[in-house]
N, C-alpha and C. Protein backbone atom coordinates (compact mmCIF):
# COMPACT_ATOMS: atom_id res chain seq x y z
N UNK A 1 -0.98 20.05 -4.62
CA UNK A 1 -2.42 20.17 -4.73
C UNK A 1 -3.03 20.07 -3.35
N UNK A 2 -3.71 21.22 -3.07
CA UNK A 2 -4.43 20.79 -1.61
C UNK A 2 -5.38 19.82 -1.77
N UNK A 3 -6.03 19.26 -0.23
CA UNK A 3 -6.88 18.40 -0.68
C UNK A 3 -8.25 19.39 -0.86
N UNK A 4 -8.75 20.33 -0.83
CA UNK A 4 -9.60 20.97 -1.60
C UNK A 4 -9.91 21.06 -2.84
N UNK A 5 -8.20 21.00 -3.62
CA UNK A 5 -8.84 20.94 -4.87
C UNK A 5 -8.29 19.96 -5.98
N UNK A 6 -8.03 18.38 -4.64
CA UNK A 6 -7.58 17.62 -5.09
C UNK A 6 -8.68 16.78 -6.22
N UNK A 7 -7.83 16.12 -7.48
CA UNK A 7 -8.99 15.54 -8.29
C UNK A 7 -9.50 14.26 -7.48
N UNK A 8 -10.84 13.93 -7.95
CA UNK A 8 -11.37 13.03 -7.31
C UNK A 8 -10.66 11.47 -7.88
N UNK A 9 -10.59 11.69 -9.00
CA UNK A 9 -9.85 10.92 -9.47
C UNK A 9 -8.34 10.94 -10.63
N UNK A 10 -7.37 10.49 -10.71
CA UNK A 10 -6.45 10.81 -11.44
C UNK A 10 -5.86 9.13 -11.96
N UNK A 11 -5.64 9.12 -13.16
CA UNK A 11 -4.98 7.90 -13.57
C UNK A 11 -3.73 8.39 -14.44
N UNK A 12 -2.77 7.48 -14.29
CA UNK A 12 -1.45 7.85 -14.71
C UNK A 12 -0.83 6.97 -15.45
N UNK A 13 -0.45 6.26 -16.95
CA UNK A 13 0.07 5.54 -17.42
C UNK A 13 -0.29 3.85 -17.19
N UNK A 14 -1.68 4.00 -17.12
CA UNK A 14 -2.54 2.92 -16.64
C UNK A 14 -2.22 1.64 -18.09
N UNK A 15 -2.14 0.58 -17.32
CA UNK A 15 -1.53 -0.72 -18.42
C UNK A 15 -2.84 -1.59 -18.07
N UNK A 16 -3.30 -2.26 -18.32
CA UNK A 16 -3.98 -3.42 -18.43
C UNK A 16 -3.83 -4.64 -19.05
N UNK A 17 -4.14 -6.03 -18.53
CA UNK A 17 -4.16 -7.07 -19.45
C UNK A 17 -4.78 -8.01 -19.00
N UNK A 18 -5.20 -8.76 -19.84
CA UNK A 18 -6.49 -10.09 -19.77
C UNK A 18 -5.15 -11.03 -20.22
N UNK A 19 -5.02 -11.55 -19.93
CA UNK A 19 -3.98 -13.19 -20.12
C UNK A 19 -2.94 -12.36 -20.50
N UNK A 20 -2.49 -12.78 -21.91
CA UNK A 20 -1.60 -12.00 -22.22
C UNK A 20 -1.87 -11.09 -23.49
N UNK A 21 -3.03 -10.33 -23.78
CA UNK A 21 -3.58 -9.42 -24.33
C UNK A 21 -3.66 -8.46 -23.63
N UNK A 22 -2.84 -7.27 -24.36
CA UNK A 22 -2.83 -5.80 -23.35
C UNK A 22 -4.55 -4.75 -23.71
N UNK A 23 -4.76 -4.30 -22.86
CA UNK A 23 -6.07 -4.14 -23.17
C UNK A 23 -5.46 -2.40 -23.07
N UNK A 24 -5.38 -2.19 -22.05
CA UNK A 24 -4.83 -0.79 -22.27
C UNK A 24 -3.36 -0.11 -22.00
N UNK A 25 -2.91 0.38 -22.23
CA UNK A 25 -1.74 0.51 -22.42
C UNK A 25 -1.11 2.11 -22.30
N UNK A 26 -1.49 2.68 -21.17
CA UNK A 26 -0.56 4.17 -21.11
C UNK A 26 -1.65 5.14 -21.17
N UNK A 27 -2.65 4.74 -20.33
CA UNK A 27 -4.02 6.01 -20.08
C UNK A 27 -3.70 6.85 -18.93
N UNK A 28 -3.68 7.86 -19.46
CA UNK A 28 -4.41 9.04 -18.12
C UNK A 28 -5.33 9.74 -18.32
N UNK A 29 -5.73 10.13 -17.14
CA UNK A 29 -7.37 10.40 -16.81
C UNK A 29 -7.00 11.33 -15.99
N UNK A 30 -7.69 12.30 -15.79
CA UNK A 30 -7.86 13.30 -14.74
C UNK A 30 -9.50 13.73 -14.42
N UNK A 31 -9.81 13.60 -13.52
CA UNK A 31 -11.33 13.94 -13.63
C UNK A 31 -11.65 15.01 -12.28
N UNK A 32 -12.31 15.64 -12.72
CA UNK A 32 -12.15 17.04 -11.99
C UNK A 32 -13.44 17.04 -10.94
N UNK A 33 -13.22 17.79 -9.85
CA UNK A 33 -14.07 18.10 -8.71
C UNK A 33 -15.52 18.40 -9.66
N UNK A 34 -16.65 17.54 -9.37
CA UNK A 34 -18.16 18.43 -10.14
C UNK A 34 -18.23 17.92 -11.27
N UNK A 35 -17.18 16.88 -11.91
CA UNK A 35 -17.22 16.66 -13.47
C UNK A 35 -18.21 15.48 -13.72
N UNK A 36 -19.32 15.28 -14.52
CA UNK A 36 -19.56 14.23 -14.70
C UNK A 36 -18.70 13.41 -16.11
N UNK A 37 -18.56 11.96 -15.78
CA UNK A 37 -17.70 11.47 -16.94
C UNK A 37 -18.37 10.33 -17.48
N UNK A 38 -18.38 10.27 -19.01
CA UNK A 38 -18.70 9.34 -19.32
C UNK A 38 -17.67 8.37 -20.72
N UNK A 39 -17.84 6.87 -20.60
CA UNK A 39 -16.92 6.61 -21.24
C UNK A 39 -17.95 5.75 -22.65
N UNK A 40 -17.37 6.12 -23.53
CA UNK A 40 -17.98 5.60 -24.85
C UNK A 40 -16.71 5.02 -25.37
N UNK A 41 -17.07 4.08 -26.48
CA UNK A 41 -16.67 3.12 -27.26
C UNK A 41 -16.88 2.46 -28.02
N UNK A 42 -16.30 1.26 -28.60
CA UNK A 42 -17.05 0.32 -29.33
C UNK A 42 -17.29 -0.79 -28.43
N UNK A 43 -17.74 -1.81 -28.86
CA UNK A 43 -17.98 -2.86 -28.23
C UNK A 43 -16.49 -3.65 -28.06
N UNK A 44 -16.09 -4.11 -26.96
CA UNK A 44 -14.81 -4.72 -27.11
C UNK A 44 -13.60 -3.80 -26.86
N UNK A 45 -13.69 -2.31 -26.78
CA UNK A 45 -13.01 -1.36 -26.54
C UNK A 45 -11.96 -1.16 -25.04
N UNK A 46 -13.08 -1.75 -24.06
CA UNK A 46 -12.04 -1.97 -23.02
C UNK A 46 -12.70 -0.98 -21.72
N UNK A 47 -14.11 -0.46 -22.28
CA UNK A 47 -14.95 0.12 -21.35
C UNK A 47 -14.65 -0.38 -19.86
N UNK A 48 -15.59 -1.44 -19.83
CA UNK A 48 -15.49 -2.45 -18.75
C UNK A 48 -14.92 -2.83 -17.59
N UNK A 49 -12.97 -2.49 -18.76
CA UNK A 49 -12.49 -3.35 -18.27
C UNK A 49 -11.36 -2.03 -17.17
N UNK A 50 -11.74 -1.02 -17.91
CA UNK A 50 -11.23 0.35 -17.74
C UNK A 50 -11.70 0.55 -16.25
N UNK A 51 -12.77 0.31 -16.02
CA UNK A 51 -14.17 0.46 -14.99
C UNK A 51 -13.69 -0.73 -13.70
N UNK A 52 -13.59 -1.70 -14.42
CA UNK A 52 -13.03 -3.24 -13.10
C UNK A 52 -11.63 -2.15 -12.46
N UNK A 53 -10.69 -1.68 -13.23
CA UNK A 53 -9.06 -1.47 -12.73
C UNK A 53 -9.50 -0.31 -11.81
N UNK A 54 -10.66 0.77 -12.09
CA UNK A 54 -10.58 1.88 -10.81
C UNK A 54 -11.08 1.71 -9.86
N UNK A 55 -12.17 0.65 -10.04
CA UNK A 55 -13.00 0.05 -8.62
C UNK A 55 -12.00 -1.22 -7.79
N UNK A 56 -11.05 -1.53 -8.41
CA UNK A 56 -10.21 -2.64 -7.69
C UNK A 56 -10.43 -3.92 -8.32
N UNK A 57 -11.70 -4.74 -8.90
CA UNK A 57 -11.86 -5.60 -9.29
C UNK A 57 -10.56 -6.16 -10.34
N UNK A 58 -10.11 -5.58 -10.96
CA UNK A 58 -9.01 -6.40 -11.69
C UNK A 58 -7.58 -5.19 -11.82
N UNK A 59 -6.93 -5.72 -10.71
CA UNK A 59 -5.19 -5.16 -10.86
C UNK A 59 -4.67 -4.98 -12.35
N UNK A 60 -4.52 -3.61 -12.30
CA UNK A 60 -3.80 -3.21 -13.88
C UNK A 60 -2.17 -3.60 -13.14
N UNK A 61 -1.49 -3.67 -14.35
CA UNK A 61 -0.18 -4.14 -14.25
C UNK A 61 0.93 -3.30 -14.00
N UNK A 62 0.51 -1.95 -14.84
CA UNK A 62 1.27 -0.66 -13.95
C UNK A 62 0.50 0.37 -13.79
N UNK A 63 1.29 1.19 -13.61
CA UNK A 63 0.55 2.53 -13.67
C UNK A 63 0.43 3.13 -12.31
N UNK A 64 -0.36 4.69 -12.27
CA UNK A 64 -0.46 4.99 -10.91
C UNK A 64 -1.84 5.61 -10.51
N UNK A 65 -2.47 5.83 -9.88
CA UNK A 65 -3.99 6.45 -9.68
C UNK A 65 -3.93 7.15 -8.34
N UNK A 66 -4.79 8.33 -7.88
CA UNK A 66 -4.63 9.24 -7.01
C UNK A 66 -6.37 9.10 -6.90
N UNK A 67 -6.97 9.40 -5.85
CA UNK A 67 -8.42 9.39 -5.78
C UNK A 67 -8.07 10.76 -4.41
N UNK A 68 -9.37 11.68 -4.34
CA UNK A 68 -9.60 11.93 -3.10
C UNK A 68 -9.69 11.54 -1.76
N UNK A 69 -9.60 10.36 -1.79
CA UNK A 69 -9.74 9.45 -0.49
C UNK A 69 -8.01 8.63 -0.74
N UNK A 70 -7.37 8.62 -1.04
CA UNK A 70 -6.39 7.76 -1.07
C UNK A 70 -5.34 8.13 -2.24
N UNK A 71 -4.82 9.27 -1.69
CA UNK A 71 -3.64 10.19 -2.92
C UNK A 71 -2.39 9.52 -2.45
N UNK A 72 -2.02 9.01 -3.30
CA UNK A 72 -0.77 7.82 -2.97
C UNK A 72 -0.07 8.03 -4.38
N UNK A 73 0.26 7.73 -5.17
CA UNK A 73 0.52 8.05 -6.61
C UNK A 73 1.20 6.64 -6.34
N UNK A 74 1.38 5.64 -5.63
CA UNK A 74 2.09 4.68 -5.77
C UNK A 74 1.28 3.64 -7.39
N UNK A 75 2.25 2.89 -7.21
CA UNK A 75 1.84 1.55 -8.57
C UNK A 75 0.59 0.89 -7.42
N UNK A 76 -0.08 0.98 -8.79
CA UNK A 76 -1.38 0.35 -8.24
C UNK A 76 -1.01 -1.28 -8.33
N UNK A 77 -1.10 -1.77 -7.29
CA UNK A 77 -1.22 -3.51 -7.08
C UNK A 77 -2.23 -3.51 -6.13
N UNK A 78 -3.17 -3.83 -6.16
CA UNK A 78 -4.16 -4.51 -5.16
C UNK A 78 -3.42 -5.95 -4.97
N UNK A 79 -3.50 -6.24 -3.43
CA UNK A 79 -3.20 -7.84 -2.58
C UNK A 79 -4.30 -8.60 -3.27
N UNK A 80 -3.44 -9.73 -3.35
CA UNK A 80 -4.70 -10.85 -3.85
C UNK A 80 -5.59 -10.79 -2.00
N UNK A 81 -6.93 -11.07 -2.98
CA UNK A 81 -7.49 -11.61 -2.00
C UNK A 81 -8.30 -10.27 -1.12
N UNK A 82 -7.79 -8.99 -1.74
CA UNK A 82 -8.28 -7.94 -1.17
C UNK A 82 -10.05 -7.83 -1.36
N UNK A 83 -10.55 -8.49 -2.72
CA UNK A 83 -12.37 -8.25 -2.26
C UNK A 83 -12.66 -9.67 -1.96
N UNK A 84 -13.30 -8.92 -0.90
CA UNK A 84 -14.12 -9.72 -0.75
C UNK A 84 -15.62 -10.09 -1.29
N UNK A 85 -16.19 -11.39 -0.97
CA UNK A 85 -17.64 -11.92 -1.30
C UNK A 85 -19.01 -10.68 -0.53
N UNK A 86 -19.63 -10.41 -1.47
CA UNK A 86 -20.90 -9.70 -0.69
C UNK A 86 -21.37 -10.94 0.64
N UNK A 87 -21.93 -10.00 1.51
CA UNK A 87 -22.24 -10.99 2.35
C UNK A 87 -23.42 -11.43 1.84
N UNK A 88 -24.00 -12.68 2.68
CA UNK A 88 -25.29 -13.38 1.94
C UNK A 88 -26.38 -12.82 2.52
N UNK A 89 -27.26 -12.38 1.65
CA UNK A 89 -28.51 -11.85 2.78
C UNK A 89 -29.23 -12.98 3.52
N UNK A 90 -30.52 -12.53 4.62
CA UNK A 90 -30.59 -13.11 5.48
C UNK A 90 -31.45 -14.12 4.87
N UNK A 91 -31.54 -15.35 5.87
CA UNK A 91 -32.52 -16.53 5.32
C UNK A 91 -33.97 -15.66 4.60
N UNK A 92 -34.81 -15.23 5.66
CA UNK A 92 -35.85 -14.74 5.04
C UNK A 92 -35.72 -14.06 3.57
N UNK A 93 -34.96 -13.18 2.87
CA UNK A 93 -34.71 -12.80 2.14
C UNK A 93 -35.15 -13.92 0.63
N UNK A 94 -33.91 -14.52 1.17
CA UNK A 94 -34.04 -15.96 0.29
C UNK A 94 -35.06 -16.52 -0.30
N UNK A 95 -36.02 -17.10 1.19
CA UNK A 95 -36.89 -17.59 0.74
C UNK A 95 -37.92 -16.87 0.09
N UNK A 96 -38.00 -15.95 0.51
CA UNK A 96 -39.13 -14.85 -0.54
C UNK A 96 -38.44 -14.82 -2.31
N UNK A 97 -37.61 -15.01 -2.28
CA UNK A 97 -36.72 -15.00 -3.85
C UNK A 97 -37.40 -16.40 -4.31
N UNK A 98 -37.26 -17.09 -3.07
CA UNK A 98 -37.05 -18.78 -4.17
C UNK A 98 -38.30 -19.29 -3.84
C-alpha cells in the first residue's frame, strides 16, 4: 500500500480487557481515506472503550493497528507510563475559574 493510499486507520484482531472481562475480542476495522465513522451501540457495548485502545489511553492485549502516521502492523503495547498529565494551565487561568 503506498502511503497515498494508505488507510488512516486499520485495526487487526483487536482484544481488549477491563480486569479480567474481555471486552472485545478479534475486531477489525479498516477506515478509509475521506471516510467519516461512526460507532453505535448499546450502552455497555464497549464504545468507549473501543475509542480509549486507538487513542492509547488503555493497551488492548493483542492485536495490531496501522494509522497513517505510524504503519507498523506490530502488537500494539503502549510502555507504561507513555501519557502523560495535561499540563496545568497558568496561575491566572485558575484564578478566573475559582
Amino acid at each position: 500500500m503506498s502511503p497515498a493510499s494508505a488507510s488512516p486507520l486499520r485495526l487487526v484482531g483487536l482484544r481488549t480487557e477491563l480486569g479480567e472481562q474481555v471486552i472485545h475480542d478479534g475486531v477489525d476495522l479498516e477506515m478509509k481515506k475521506g471516510e467519516i465513522l461512526g460507532l453505535v451501540g448499546a450502552s455497555g457495548a464497549g464504545k468507549s472503550v473501543l475509542l480509549r485502545s486507538i487513542i492509547g489511553l488503555l493497551p488492548p492485549v493483542a492485536g495490531r493497528m496501522t494509522t497513517d502516521r505510524r504503519n507498523s502492523m506490530q502488537h500494539i503495547r503502549a510502555p507504561s507510563g507513555s501519557i502523560s498529565p495535561a499540563p496545568r494551565p497558568p496561575r491566572s487561568v485558575l484564578s478566573t475559574i475559582h
